[in-house]
N, C-alpha and C. Protein backbone atom coordinates (compact mmCIF):
# COMPACT_ATOMS: atom_id res chain seq x y z
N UNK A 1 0.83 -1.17 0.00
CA UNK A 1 0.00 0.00 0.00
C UNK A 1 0.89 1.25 0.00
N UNK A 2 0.12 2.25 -0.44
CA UNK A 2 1.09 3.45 -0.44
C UNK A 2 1.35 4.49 0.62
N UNK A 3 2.01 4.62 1.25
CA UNK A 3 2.52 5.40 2.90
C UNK A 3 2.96 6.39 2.51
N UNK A 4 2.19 7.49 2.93
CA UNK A 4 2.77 9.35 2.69
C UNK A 4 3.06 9.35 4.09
N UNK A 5 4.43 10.28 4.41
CA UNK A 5 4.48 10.63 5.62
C UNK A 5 4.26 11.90 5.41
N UNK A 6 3.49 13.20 5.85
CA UNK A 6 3.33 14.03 6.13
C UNK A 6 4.23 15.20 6.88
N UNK A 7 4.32 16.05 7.12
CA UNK A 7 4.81 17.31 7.54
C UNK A 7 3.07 17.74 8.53
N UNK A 8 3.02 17.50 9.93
CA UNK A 8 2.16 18.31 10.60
C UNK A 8 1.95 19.78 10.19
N UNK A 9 2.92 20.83 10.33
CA UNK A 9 2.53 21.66 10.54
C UNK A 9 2.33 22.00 9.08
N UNK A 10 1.85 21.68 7.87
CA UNK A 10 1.20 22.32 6.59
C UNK A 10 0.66 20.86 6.00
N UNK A 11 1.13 19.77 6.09
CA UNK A 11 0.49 18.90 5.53
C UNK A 11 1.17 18.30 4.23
N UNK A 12 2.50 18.95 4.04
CA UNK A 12 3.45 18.12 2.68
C UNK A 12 3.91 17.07 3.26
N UNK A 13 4.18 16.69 1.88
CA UNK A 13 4.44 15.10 1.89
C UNK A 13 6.09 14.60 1.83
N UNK A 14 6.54 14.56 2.73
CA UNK A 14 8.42 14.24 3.60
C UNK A 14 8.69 12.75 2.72
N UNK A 15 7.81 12.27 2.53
CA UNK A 15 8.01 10.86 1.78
C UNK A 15 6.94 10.14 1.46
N UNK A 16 7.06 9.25 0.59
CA UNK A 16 6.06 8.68 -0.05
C UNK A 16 6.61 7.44 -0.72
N UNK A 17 5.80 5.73 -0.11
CA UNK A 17 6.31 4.96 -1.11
C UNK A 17 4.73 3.42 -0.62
N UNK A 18 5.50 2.76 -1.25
CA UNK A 18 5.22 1.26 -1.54
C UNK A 18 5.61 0.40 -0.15
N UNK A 19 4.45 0.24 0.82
CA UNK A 19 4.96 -0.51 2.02
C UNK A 19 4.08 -1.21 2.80
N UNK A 20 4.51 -2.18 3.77
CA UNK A 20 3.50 -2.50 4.32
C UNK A 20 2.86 -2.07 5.88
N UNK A 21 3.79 -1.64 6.17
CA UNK A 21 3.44 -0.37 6.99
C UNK A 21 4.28 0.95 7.63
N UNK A 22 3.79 1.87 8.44
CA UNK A 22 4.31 2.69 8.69
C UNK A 22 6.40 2.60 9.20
N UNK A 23 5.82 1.63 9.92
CA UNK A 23 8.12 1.32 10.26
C UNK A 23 8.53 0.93 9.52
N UNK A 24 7.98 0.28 8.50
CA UNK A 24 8.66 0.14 7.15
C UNK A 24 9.13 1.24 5.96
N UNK A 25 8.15 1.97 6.12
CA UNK A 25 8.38 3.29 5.09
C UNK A 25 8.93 3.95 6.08
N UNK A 26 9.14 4.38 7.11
CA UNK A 26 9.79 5.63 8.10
C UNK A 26 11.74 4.71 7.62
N UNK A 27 11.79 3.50 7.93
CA UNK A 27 13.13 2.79 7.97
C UNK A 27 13.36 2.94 6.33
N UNK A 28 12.49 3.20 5.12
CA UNK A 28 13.14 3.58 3.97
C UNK A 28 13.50 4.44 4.15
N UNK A 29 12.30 5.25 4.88
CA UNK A 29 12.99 6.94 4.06
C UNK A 29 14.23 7.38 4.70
N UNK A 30 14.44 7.03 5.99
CA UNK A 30 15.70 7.15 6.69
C UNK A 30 17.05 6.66 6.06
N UNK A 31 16.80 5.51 5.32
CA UNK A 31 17.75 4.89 4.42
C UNK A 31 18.29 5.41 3.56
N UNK A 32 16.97 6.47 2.64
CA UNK A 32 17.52 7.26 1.97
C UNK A 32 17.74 8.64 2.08
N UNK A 33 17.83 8.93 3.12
CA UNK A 33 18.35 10.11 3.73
C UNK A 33 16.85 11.20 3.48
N UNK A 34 15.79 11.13 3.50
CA UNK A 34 14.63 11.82 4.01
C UNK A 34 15.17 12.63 5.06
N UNK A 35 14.70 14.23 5.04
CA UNK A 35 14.18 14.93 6.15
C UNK A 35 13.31 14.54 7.08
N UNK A 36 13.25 13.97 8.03
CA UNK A 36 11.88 14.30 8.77
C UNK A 36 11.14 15.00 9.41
N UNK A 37 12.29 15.56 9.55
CA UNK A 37 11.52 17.33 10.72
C UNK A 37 10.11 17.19 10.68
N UNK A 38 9.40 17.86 11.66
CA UNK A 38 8.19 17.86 12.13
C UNK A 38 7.37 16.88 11.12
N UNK A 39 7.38 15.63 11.41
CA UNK A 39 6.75 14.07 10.81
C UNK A 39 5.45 14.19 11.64
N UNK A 40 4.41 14.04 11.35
CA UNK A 40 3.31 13.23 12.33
C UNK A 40 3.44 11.81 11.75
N UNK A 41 3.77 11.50 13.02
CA UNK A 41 3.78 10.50 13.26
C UNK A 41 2.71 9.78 14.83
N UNK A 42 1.86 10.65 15.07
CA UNK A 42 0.93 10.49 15.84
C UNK A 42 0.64 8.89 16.02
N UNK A 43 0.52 8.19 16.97
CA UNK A 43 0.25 7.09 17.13
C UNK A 43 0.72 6.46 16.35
N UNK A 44 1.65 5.92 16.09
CA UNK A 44 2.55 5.30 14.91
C UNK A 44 2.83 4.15 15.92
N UNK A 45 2.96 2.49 15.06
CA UNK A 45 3.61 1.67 15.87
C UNK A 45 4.90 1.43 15.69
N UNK A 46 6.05 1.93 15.85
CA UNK A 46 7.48 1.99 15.79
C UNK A 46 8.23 0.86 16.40
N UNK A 47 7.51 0.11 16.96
CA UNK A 47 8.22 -1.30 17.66
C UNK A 47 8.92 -1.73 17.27
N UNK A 48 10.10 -1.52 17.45
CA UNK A 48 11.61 -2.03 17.03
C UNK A 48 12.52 -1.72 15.41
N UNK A 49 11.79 -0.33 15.27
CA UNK A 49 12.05 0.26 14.05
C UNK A 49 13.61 1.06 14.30
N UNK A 50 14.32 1.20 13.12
CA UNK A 50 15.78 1.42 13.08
C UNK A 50 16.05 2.19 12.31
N UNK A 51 16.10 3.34 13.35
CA UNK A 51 15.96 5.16 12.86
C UNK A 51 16.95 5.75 12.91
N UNK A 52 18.49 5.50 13.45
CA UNK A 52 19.17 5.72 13.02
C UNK A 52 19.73 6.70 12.70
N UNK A 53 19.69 7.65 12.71
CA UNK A 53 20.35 9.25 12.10
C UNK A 53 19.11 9.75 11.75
N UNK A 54 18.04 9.50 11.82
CA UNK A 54 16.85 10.13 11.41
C UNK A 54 17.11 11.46 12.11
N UNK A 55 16.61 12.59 11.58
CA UNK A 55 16.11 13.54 11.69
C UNK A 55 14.67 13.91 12.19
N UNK A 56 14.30 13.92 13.48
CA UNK A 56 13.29 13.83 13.84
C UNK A 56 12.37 15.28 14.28
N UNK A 57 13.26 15.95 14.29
CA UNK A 57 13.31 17.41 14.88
C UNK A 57 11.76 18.27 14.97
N UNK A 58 11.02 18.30 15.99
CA UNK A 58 9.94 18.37 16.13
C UNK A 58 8.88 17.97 15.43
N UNK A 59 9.00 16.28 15.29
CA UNK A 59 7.82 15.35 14.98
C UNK A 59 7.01 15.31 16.00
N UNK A 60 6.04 14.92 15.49
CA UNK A 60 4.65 15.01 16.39
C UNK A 60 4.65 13.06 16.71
N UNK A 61 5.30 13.12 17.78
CA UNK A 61 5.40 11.43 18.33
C UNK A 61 4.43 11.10 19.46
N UNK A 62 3.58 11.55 19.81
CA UNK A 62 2.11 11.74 20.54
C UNK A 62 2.13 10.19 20.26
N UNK A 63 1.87 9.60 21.42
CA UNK A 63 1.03 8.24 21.32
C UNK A 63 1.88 7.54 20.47
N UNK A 64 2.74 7.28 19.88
CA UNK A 64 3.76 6.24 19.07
C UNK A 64 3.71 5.56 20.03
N UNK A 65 4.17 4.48 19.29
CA UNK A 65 5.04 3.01 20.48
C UNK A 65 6.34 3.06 19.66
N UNK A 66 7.15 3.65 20.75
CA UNK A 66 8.77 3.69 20.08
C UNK A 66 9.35 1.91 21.26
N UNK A 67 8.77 1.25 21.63
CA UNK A 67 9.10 0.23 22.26
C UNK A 67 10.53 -0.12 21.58
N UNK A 68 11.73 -0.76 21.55
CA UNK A 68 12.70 -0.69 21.21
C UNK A 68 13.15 -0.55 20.22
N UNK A 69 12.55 0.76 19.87
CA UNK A 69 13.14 1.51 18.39
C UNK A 69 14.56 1.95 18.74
N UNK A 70 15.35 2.01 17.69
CA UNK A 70 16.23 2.97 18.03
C UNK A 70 16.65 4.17 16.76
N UNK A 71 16.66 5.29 18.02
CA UNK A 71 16.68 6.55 17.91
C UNK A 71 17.60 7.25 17.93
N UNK A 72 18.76 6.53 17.95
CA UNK A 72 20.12 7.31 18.01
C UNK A 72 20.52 8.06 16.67
């Protein structure tokens, strides 16, 4: 299915692809060096997703499950 990650504060689109879910497309776009700055990522299940140098810089992480993501 197709996963837009969004920009909260206007609503553009930080990335966009082919996935089966959200930690899957967040762990592409990080791969390929995506911005993420302010991501909603609101309730996102991140469980053991590998973020890595991500750029997270005022994402909206409200309610995620970052359960052993890593965020370094």
């Amino acid at each position: 299915m197709t996963i837009e990650i969004k920009r909260w504060s206007d609503g553009a689109i930080l990335y966009s692809g082919e996935h089966i879910d959200l930690r899957e497309a967040l762990q592409e776009a990080v791969a390929h060096g995506a911005n993420l700055a302010r991501a909603n990522l609101y309730g996102a299940n991140l469980t053991g997703a590998h973020l890595y140098g991500a750029n997270l810089y005022g994402a909206n992480l409200a309610r995620a499950n970052l359960t052993w993501a890593n965020l370094t």
